[in-house]
Every structure is written in structure tokens, then in C-alpha cells.
N, C-alpha and C. Protein backbone atom coordinates (compact mmCIF):
# COMPACT_ATOMS: atom_id res chain seq x y z
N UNK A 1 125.99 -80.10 -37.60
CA UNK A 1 124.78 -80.77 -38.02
C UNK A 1 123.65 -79.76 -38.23
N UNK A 2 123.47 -78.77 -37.53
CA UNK A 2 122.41 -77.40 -37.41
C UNK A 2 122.39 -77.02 -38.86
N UNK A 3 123.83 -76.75 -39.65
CA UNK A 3 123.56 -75.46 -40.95
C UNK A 3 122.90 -77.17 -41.97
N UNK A 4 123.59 -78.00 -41.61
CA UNK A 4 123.29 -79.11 -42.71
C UNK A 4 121.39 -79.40 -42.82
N UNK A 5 121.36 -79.29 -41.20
CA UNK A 5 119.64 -79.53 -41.09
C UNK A 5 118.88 -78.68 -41.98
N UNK A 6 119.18 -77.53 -42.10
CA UNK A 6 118.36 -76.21 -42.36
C UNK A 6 118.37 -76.20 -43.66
N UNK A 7 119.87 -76.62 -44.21
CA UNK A 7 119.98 -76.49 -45.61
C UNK A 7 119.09 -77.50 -46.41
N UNK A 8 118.39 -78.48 -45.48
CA UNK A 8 117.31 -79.43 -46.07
C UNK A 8 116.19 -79.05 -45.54
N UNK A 9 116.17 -78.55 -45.49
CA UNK A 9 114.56 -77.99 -44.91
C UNK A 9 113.38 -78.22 -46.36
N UNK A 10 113.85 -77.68 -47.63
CA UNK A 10 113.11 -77.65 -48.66
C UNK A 10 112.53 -79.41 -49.22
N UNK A 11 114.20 -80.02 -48.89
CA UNK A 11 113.30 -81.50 -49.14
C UNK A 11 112.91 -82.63 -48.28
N UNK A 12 113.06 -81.95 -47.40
CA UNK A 12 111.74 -82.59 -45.86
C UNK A 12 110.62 -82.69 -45.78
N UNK A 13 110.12 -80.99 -46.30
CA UNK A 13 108.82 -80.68 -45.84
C UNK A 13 108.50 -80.82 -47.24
N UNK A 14 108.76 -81.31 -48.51
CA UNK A 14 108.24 -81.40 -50.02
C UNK A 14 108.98 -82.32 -50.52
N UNK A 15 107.82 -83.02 -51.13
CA UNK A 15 108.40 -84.06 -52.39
C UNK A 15 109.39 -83.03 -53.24
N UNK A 16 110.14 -83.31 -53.54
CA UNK A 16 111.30 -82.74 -54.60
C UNK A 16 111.99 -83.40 -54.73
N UNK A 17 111.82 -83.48 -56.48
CA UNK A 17 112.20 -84.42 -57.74
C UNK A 17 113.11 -83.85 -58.34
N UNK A 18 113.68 -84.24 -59.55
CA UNK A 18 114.11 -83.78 -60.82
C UNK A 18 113.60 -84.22 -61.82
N UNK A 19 113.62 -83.36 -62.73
CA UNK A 19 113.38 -83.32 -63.99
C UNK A 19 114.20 -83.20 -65.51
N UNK A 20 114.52 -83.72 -66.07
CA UNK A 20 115.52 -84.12 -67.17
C UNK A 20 115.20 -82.56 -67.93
N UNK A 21 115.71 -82.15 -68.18
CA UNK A 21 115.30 -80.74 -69.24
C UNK A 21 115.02 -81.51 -71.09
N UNK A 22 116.52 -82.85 -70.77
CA UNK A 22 116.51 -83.39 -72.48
C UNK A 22 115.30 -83.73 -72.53
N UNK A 23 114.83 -84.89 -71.82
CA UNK A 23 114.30 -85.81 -72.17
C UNK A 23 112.53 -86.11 -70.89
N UNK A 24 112.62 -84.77 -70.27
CA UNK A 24 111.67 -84.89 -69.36
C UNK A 24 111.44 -85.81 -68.24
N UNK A 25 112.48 -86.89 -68.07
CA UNK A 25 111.93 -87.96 -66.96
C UNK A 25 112.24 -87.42 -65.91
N UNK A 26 111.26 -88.19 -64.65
CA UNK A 26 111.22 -87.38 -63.35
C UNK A 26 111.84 -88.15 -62.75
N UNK A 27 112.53 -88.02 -61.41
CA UNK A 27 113.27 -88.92 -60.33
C UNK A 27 113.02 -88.47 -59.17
N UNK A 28 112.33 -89.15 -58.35
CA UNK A 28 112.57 -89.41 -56.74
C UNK A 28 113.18 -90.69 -56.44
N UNK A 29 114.11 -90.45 -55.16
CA UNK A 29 114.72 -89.21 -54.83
C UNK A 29 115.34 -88.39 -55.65
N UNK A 30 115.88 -86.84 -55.72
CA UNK A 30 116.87 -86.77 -56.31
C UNK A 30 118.03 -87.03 -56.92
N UNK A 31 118.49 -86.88 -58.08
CA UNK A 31 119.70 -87.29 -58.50
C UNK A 31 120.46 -86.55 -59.41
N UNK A 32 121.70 -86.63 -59.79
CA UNK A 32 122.16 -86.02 -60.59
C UNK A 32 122.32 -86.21 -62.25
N UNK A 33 122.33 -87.04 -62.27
CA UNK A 33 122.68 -87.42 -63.38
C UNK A 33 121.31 -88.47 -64.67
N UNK A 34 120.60 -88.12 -65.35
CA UNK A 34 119.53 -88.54 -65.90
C UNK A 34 119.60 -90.38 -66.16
N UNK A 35 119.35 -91.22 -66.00
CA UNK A 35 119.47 -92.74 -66.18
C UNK A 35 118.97 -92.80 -67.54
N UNK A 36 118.22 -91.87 -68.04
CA UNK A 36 117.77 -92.36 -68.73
C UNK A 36 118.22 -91.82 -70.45
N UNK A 37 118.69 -90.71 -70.23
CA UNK A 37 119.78 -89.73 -71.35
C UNK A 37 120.86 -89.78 -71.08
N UNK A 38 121.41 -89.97 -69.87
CA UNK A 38 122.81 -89.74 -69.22
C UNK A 38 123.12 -88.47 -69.59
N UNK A 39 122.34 -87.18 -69.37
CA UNK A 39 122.53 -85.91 -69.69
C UNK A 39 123.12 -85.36 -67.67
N UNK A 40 124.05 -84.90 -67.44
CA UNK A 40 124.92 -84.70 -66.61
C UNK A 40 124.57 -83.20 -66.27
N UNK A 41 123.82 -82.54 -65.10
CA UNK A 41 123.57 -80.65 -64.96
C UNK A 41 122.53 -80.31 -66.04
N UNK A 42 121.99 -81.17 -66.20
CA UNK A 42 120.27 -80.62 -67.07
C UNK A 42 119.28 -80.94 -66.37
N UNK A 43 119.52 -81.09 -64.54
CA UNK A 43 118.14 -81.82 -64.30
C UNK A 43 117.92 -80.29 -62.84
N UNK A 44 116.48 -80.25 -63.20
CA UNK A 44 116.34 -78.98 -62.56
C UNK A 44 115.45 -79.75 -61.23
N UNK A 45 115.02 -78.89 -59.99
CA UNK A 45 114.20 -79.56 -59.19
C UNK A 45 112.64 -79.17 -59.68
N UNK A 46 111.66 -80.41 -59.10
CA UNK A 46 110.35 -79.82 -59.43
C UNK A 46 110.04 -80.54 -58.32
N UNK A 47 108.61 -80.13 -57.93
CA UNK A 47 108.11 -80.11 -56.86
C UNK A 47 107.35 -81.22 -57.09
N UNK A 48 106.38 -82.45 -56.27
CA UNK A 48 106.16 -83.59 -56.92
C UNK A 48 104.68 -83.24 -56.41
N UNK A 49 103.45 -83.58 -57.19
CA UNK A 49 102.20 -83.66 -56.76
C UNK A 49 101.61 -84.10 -54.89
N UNK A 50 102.46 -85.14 -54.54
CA UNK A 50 102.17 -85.92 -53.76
C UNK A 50 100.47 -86.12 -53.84
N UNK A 51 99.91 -86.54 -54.75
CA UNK A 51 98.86 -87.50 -54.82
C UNK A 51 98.87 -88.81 -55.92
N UNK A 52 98.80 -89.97 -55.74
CA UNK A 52 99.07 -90.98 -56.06
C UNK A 52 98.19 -92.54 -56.01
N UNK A 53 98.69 -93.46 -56.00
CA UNK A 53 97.36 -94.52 -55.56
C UNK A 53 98.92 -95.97 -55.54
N UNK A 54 97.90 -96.73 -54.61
CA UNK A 54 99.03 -97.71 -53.80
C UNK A 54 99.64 -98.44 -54.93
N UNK A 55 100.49 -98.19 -55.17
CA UNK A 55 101.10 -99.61 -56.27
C UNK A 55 101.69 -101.04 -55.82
N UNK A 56 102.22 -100.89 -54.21
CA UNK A 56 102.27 -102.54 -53.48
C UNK A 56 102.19 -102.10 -51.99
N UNK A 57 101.70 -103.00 -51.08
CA UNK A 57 102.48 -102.81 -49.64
C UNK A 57 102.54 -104.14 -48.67
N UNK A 58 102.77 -103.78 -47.48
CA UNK A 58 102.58 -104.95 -46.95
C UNK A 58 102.45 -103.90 -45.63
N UNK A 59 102.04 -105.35 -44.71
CA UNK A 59 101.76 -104.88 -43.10
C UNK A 59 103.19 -105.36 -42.19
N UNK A 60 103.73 -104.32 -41.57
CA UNK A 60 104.60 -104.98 -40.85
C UNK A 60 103.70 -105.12 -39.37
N UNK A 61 104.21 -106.33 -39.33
CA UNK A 61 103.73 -107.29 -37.83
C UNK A 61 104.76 -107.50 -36.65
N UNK A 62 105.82 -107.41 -36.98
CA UNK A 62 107.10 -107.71 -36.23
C UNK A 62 108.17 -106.68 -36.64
N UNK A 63 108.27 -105.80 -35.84
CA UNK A 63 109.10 -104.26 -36.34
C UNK A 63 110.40 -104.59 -35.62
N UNK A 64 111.27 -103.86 -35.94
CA UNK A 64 112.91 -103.32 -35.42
C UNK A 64 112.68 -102.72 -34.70
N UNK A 65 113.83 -102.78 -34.13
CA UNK A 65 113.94 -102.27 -32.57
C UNK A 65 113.57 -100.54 -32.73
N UNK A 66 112.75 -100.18 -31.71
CA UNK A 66 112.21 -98.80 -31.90
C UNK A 66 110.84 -98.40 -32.67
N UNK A 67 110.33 -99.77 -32.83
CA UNK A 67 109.45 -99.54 -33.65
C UNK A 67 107.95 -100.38 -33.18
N UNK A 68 108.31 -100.65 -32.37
CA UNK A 68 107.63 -102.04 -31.27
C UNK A 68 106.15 -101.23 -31.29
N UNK A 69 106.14 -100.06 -30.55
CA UNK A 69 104.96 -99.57 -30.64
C UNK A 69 104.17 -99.58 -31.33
N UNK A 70 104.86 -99.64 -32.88
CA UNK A 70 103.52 -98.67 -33.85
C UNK A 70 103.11 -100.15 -34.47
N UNK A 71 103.18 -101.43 -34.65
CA UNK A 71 102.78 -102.52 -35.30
C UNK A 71 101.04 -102.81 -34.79
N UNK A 72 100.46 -103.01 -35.43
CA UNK A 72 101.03 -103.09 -37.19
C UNK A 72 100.78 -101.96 -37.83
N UNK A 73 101.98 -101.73 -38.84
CA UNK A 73 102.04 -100.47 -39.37
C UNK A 73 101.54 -100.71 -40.78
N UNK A 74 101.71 -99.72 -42.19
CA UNK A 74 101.77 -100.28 -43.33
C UNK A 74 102.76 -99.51 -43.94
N UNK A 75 104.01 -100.32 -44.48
CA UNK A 75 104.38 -99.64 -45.91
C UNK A 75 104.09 -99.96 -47.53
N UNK A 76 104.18 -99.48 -48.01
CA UNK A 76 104.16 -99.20 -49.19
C UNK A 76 104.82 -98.44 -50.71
N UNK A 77 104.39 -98.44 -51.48
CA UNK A 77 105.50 -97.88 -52.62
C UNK A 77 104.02 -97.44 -53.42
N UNK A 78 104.37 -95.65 -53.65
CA UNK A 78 102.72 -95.00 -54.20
C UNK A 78 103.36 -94.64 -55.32
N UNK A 79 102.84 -94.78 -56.42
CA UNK A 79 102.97 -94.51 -57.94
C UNK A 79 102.23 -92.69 -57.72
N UNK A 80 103.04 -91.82 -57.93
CA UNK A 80 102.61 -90.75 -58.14
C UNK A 80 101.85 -90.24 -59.79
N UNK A 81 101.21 -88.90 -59.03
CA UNK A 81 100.47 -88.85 -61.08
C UNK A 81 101.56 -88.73 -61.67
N UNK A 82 103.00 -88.25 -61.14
CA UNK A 82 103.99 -87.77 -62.41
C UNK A 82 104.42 -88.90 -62.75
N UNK A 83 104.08 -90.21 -61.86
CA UNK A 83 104.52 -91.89 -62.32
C UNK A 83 105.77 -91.79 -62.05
N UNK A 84 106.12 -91.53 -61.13
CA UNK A 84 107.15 -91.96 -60.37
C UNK A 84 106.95 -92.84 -59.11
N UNK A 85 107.96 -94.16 -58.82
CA UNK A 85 107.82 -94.75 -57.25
C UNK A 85 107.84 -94.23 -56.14
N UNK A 86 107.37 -94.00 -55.20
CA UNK A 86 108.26 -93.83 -54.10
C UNK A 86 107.91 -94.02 -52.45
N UNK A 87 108.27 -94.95 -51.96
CA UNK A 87 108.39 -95.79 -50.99
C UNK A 87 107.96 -94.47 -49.43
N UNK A 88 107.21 -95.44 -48.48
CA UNK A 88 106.65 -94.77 -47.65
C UNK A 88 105.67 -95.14 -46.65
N UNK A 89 105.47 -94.50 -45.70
CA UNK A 89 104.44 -95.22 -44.92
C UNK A 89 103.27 -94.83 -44.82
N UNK A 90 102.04 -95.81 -44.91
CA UNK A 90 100.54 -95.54 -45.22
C UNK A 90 99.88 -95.21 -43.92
N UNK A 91 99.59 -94.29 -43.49
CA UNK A 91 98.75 -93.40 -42.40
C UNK A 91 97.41 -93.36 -42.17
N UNK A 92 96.77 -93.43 -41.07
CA UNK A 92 95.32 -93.02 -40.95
C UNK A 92 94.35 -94.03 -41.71
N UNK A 93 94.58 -95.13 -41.79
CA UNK A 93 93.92 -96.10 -42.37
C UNK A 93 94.51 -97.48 -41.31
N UNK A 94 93.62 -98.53 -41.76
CA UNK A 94 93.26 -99.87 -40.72
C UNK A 94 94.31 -100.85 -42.08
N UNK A 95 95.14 -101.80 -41.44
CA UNK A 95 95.70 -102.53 -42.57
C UNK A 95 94.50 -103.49 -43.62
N UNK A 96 93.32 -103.30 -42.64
CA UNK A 96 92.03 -104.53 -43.28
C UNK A 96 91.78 -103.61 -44.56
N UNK A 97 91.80 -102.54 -44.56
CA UNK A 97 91.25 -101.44 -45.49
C UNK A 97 92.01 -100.87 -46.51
N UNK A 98 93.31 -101.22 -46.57
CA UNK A 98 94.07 -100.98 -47.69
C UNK A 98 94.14 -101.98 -48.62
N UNK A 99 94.49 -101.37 -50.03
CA UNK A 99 93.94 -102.13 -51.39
C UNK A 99 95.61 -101.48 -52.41
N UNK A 100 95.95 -102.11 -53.23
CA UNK A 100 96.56 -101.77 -54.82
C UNK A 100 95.66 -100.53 -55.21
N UNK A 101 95.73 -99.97 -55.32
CA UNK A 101 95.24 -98.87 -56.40
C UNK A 101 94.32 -98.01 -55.44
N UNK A 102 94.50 -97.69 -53.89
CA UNK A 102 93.87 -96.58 -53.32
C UNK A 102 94.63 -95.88 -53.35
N UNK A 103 93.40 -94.35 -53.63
CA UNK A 103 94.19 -93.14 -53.71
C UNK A 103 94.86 -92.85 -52.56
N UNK A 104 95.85 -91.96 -52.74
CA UNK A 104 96.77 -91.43 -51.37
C UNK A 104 97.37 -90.24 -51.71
N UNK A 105 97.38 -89.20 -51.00
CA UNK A 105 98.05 -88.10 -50.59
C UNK A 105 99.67 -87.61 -49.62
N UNK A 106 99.98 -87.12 -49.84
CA UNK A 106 100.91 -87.17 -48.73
C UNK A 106 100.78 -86.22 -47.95
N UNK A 107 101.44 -86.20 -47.26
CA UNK A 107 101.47 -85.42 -45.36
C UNK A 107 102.49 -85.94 -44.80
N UNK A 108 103.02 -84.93 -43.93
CA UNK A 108 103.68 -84.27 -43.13
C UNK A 108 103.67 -84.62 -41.66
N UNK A 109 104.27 -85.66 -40.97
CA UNK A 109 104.17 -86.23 -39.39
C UNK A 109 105.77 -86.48 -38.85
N UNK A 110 105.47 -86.30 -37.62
CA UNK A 110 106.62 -86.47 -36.77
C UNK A 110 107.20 -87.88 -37.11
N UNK A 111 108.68 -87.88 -37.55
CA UNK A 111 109.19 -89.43 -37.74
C UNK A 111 109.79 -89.67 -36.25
N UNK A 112 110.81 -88.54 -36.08
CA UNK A 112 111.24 -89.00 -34.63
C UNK A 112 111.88 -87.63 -33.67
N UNK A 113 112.45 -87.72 -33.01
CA UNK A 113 113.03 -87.22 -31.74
C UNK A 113 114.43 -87.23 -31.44
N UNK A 114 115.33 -86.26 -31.19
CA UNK A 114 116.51 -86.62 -30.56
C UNK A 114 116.25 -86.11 -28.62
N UNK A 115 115.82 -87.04 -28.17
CA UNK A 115 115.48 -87.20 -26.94
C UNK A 115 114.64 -85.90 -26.58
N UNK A 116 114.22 -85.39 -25.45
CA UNK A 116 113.11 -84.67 -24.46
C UNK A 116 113.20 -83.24 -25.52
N UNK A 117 114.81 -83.16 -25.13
CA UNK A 117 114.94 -81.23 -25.59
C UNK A 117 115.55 -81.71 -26.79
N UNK A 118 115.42 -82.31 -27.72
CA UNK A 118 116.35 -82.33 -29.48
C UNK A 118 115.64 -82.08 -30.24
N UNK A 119 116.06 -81.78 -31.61
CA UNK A 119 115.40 -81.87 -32.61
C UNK A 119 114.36 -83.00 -33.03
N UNK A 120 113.13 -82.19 -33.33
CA UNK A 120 112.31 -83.07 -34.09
C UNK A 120 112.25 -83.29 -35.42
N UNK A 121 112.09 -84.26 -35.90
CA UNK A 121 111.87 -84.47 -37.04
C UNK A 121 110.80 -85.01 -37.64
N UNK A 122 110.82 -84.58 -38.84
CA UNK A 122 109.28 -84.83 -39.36
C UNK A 122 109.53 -85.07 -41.06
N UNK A 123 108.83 -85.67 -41.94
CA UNK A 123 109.08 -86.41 -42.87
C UNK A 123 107.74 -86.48 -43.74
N UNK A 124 107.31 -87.21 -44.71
CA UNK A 124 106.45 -87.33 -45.25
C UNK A 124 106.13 -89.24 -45.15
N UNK A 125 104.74 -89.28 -45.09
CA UNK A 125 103.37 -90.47 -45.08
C UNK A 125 102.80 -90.29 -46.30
N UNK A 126 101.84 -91.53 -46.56
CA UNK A 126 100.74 -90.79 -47.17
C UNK A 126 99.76 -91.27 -46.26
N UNK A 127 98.34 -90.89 -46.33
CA UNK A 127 97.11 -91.14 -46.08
C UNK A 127 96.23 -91.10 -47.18
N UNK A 128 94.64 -91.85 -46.71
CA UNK A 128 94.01 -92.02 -47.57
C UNK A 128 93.65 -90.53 -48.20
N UNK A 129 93.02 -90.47 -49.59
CA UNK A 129 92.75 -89.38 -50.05
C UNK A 129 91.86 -88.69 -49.84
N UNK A 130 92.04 -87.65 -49.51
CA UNK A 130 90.39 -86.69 -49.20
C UNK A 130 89.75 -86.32 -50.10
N UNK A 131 88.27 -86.51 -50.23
CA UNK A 131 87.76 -85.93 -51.32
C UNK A 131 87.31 -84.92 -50.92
């Protein structure tokens, strides 16, 4: 599990997309194969802005097991500038205070723990945008 961890290190700590070489469309998550050319090994990685603005969310009130603590939380799905979806949780903001179309950034927070002495892990949020 150690060499597999490491070997993701690049798309943990960064949005990283692809990019169609034919036809330019972007994809998060990664993928291989273009949906939209069906061009097969033409899609290179690019790095994704992570600034965006809310395109839906909701408040969870009643979480899964392990999750009891953090309610109410918010997720959401942020339309990036490259206009791509991509699903996530809204940070550092009050659920009264989130709107459709606030700006958001992403960042970098602890998702979880493999107990006292394990690996941490950490993932991407967004939060509101700094000006």
C-alpha cells in the first residue's frame, strides 16, 4: 500500500485533469479515454485552477457512521473556470451563508486517519474565496 500511496501523491495534493489534445475537453476525475472524441492516449494531465463558484449543494444533517461529529456539514458540486464539475466539501463557511454561484477555492485538509500512529490523509475542500 506505501509505493501505491506515494505514487499518488501528485493527485491528492492537486486538482489533476485531462485534457483532450483533439478536441480540448477537460475531465475530472481523470480518465482515459475522451467521451467526447473517443480519441484513446491523446489526453495529457493538466493541472485544474481550483477556483470556481457553487453550482448545487445541500447540508447534510444526519451523516454515516463516522461522520456524526462534523454535522452539519456542506457538500456540493463547484463548476470550475475550466467548467468542469466536481463534487466536494464546502469549508469555513456557516450552511445559513452558502448560495448557487459563491465563489470558492480549493484547499487542502485532513480527510482522515489510520488510527494514533497511521497514515494521514488529506484531500481537497473548497472554501469561500479570498479576495
Amino acid at each position: 500500500m506505501i509505493p501505491k500511496f506515494w505514487r499518488n501523491i501528485p493527485y491528492r495534493y492537486n486538482l489533476i485533469g485531462k485534457k483532450c489534445l483533439k478536441c480540448n475537453e477537460i475531465y475530472f476525475p481523470p480518465r482515459k479515454i475522451c467521451r467526447n472524441c473517443r480519441r484513446k492516449g491523446e489526453l495529457i494531465d493538466i493541472k485544474l485552477s481550483g477556483e470556481g463558484e457553487i453550482y448545487t449543494y445541500t447540508v447534510i444533517y444526519v451523516a454515516p457512521e463516522g461522520f456524526e461529529k462534523k454535522i452539519p456539514y456542506i457538500i456540493g458540486i463547484i463548476k470550475l473556470k475550466e467548467g468542469v464539475l466536481v463534487p466536494g466539501e464546502i469549508v469555513d463557511v456557516e450552511p445559513k451563508d452558502v448560495y448557487i454561484g459563491m465563489p470558492v477555492e480549493v484547499c487542502f485538509r485532513k480527510i482522515r486517519e489510520d488510527g494514533e500512529d497511521g497514515l494521514i490523509y488529506y484531500g481537497y475542500k473548497f472554501r469561500p474565496k479570498l479576495d
